[in-house]
N, C-alpha and C. Protein backbone atom coordinates (compact mmCIF):
# COMPACT_ATOMS: atom_id res chain seq x y z
N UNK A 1 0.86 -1.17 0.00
CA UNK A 1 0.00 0.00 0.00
C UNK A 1 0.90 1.23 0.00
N UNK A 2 0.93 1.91 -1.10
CA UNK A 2 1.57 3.26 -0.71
C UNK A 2 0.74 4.40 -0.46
N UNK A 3 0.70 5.74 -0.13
CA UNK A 3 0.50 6.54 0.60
C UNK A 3 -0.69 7.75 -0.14
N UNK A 4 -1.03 7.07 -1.41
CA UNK A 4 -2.29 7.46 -2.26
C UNK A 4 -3.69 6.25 -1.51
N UNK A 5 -3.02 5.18 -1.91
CA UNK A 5 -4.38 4.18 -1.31
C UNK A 5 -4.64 4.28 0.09
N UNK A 6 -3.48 4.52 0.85
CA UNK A 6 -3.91 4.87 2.47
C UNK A 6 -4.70 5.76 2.84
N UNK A 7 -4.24 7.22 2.14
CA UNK A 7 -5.42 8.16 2.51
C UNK A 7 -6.46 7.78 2.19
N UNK A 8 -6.63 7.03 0.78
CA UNK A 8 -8.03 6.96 0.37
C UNK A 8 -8.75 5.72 1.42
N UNK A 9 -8.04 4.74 1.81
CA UNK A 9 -8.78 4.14 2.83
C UNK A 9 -9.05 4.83 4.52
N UNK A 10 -8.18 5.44 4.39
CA UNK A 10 -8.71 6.79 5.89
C UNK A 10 -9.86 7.63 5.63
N UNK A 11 -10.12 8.18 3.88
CA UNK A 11 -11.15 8.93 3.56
C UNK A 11 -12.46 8.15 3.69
N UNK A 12 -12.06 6.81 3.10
CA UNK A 12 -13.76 6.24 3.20
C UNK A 12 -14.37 5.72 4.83
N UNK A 13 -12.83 5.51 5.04
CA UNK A 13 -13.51 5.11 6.72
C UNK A 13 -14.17 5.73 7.87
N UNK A 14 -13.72 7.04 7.47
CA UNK A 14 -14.21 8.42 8.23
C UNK A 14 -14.94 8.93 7.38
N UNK A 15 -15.42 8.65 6.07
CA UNK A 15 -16.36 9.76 5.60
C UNK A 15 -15.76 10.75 5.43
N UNK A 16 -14.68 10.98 5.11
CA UNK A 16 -14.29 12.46 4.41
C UNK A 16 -13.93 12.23 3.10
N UNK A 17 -13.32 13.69 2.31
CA UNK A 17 -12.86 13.91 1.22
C UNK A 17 -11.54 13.52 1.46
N UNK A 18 -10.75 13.00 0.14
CA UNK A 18 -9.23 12.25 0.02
C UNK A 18 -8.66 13.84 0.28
N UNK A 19 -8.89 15.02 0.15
CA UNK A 19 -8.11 16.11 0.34
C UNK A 19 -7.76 16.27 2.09
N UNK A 20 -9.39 16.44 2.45
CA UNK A 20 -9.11 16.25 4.17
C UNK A 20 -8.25 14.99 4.95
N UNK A 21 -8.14 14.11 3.95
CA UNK A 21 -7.83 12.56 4.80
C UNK A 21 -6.24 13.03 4.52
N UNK A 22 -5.94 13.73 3.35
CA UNK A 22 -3.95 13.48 3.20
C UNK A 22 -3.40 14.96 3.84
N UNK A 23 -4.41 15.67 4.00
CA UNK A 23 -4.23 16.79 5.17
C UNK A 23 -4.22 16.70 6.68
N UNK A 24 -4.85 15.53 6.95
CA UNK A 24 -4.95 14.67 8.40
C UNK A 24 -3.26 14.06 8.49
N UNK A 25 -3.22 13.37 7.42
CA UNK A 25 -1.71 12.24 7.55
C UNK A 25 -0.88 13.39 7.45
N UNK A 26 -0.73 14.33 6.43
CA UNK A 26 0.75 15.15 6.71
C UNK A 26 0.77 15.95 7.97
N UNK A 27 -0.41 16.32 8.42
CA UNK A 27 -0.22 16.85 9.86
C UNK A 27 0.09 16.42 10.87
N UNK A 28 -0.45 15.28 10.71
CA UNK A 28 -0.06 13.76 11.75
C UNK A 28 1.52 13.57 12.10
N UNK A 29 2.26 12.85 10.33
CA UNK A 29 3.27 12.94 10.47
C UNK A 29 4.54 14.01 10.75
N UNK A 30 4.02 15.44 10.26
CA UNK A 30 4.54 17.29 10.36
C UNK A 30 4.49 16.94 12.06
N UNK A 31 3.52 16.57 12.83
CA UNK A 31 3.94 16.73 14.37
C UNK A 31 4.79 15.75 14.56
N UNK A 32 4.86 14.62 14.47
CA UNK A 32 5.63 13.21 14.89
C UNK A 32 6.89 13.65 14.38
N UNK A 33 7.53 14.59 13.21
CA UNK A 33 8.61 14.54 12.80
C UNK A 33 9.20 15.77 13.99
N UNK A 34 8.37 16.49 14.27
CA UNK A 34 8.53 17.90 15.08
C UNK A 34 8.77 17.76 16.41
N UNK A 35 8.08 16.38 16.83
CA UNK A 35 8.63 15.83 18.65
C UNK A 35 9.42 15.46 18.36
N UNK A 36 9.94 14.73 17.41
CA UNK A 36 11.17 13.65 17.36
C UNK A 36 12.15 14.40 17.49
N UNK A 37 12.54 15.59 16.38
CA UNK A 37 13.26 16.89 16.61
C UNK A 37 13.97 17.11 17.72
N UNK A 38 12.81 17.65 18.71
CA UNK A 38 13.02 18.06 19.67
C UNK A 38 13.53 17.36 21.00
N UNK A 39 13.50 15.95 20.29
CA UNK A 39 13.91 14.39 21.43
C UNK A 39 12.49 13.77 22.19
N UNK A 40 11.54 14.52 21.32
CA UNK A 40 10.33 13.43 22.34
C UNK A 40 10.60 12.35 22.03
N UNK A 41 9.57 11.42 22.56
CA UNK A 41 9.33 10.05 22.14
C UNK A 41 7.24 10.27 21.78
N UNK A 42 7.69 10.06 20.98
CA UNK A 42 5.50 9.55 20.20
C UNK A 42 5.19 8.33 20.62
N UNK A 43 4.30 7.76 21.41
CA UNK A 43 4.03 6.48 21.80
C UNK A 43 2.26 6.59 21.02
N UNK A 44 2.00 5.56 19.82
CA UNK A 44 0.82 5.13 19.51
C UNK A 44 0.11 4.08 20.24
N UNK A 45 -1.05 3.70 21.05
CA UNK A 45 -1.10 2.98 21.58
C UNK A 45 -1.51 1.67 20.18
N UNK A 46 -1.14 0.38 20.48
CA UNK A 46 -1.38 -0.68 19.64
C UNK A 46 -0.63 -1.01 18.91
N UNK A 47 0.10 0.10 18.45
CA UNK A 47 1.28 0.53 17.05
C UNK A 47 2.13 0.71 17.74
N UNK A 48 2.75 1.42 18.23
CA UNK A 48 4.28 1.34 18.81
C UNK A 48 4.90 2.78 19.26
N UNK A 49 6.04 3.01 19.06
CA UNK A 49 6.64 4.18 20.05
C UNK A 49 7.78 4.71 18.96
N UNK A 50 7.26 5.98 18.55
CA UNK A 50 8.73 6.40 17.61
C UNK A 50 9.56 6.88 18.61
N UNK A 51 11.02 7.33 18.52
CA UNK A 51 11.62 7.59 19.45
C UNK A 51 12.81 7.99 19.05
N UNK A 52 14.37 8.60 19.29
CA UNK A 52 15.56 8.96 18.79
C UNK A 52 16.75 7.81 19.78
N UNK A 53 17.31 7.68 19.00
CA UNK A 53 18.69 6.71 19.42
C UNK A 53 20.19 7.78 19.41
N UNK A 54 20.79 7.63 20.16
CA UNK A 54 22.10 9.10 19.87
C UNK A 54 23.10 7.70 19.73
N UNK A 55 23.93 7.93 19.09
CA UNK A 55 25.54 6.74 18.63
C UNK A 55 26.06 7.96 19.15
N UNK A 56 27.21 7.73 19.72
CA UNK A 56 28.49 8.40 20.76
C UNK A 56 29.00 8.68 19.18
N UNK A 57 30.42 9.14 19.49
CA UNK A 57 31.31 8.98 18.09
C UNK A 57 31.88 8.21 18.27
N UNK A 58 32.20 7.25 17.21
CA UNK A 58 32.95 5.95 17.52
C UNK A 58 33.84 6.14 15.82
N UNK A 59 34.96 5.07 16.21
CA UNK A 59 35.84 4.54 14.71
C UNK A 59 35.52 3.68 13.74
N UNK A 60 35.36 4.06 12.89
CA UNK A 60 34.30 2.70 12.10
C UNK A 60 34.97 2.44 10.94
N UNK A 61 34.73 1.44 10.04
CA UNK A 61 35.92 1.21 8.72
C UNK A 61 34.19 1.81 7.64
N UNK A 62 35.06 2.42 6.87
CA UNK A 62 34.39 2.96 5.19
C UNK A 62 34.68 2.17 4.11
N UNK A 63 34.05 1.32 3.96
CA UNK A 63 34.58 0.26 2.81
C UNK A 63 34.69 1.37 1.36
N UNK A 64 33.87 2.02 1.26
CA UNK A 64 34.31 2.68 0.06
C UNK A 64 35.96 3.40 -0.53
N UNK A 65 36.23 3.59 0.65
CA UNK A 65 37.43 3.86 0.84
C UNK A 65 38.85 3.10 1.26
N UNK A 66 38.16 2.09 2.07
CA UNK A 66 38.89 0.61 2.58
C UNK A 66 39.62 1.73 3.62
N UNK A 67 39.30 1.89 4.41
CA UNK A 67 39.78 3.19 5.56
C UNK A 67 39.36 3.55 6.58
N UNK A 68 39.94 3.17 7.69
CA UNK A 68 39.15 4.06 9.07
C UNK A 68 38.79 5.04 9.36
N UNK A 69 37.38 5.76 9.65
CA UNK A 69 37.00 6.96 9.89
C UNK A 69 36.58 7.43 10.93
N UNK A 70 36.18 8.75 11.79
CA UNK A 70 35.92 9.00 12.87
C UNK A 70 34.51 9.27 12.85
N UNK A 71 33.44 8.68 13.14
CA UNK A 71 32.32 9.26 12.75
C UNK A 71 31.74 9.72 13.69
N UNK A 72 30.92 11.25 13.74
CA UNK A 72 30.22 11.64 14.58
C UNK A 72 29.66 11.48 15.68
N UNK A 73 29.10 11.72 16.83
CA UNK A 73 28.28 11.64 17.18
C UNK A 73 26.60 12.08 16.63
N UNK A 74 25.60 11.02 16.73
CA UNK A 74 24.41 11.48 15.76
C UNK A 74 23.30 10.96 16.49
N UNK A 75 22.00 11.80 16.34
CA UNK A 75 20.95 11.15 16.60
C UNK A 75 19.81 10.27 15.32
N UNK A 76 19.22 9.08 15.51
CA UNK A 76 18.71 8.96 14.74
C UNK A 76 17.57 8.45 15.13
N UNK A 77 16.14 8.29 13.77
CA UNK A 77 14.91 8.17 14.69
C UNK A 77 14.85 6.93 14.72
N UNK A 78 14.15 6.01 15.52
CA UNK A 78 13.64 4.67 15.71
C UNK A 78 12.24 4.47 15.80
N UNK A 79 11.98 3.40 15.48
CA UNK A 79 10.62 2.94 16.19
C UNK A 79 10.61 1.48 16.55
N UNK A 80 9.62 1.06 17.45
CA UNK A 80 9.11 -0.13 18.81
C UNK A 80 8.11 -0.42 18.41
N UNK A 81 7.79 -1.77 17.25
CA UNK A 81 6.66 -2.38 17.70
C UNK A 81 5.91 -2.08 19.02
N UNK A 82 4.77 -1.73 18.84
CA UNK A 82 3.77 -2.22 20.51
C UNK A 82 3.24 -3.84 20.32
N UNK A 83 3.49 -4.47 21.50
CA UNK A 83 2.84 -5.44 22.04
C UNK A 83 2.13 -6.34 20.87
N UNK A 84 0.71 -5.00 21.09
CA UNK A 84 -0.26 -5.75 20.37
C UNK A 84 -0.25 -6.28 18.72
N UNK A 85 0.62 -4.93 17.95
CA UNK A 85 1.12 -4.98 16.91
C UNK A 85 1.77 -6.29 16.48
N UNK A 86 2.66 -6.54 17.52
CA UNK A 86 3.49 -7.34 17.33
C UNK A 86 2.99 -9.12 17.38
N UNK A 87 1.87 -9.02 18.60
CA UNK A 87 1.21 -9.89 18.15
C UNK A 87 0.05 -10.62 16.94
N UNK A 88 -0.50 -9.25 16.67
CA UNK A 88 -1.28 -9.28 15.62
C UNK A 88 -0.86 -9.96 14.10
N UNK A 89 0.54 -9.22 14.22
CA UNK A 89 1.19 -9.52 12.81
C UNK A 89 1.67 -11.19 13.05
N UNK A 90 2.55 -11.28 14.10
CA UNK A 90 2.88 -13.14 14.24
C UNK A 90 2.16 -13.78 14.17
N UNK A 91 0.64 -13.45 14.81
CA UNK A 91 -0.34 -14.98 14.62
C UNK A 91 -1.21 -14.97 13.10
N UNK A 92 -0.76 -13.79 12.68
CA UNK A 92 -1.87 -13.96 10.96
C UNK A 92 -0.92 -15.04 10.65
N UNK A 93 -1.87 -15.42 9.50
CA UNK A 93 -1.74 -16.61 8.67
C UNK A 93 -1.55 -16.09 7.13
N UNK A 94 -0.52 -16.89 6.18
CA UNK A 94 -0.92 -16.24 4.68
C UNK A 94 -2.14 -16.72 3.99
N UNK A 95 -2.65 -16.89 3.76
CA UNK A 95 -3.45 -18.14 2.35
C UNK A 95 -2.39 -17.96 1.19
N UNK A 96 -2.85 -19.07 0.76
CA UNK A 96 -2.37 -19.54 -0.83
C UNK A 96 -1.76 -18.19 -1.78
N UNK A 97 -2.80 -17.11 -1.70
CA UNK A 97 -2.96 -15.81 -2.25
C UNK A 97 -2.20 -15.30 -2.02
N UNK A 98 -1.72 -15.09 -0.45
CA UNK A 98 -1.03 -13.98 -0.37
C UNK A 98 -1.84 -13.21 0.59
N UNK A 99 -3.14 -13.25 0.62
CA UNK A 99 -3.84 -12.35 1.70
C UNK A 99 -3.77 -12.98 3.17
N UNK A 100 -3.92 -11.88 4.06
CA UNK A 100 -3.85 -12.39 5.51
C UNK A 100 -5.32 -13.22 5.52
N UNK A 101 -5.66 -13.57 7.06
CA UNK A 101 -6.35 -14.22 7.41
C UNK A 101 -6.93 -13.71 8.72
């Protein structure tokens, strides 16, 4: 599913227009990118927990170069399965098709 069919399944589920539904998701995601920023953590309940990871600076090899480099210290974003997510997805089943169950 990419990010045309999603809105449109958020539009029919709520009864709105596909304009209001991909104005919902970029605002959605415009805040989630805007805590993360700032070092929140976003916890969805069911779905999971976005969140930032910091790497110290450490020495690392650059294969492109075949060479040791010093790389930064950096933050980057993550996310945490929740629970339920996590169960949901392990106990589906495929069919033959390809569709869940």
């Amino acid at each position: 599913m990419d990010q045309t069919e999603l809105i449109g399944h958020v539009a029919k589920e709520l009864g709105i227009s596909n304009t209001q539904s991909q104005r919902l998701l970029k605002a959605t995601l415009r805040e989630i990118r805007d805590l993360l920023a700032v070092g929140h953590a976003v916890t969805l309940p069911h779905l999971g927990t976005f969140d930032t990871a910091t790497y110290e600076e450490h020495r690392g090899y650059r294969p492109d170069s075949k060479d040791f480099a010093l790389f930064p210290k950096r933050r980057v974003p993550v996310f945490r399965t929740g629970t339920s997510l996590r169960e949901d997805v392990y106990n589906s089943e495929s069919d033959e098709d390809g569709t869940l169950t």
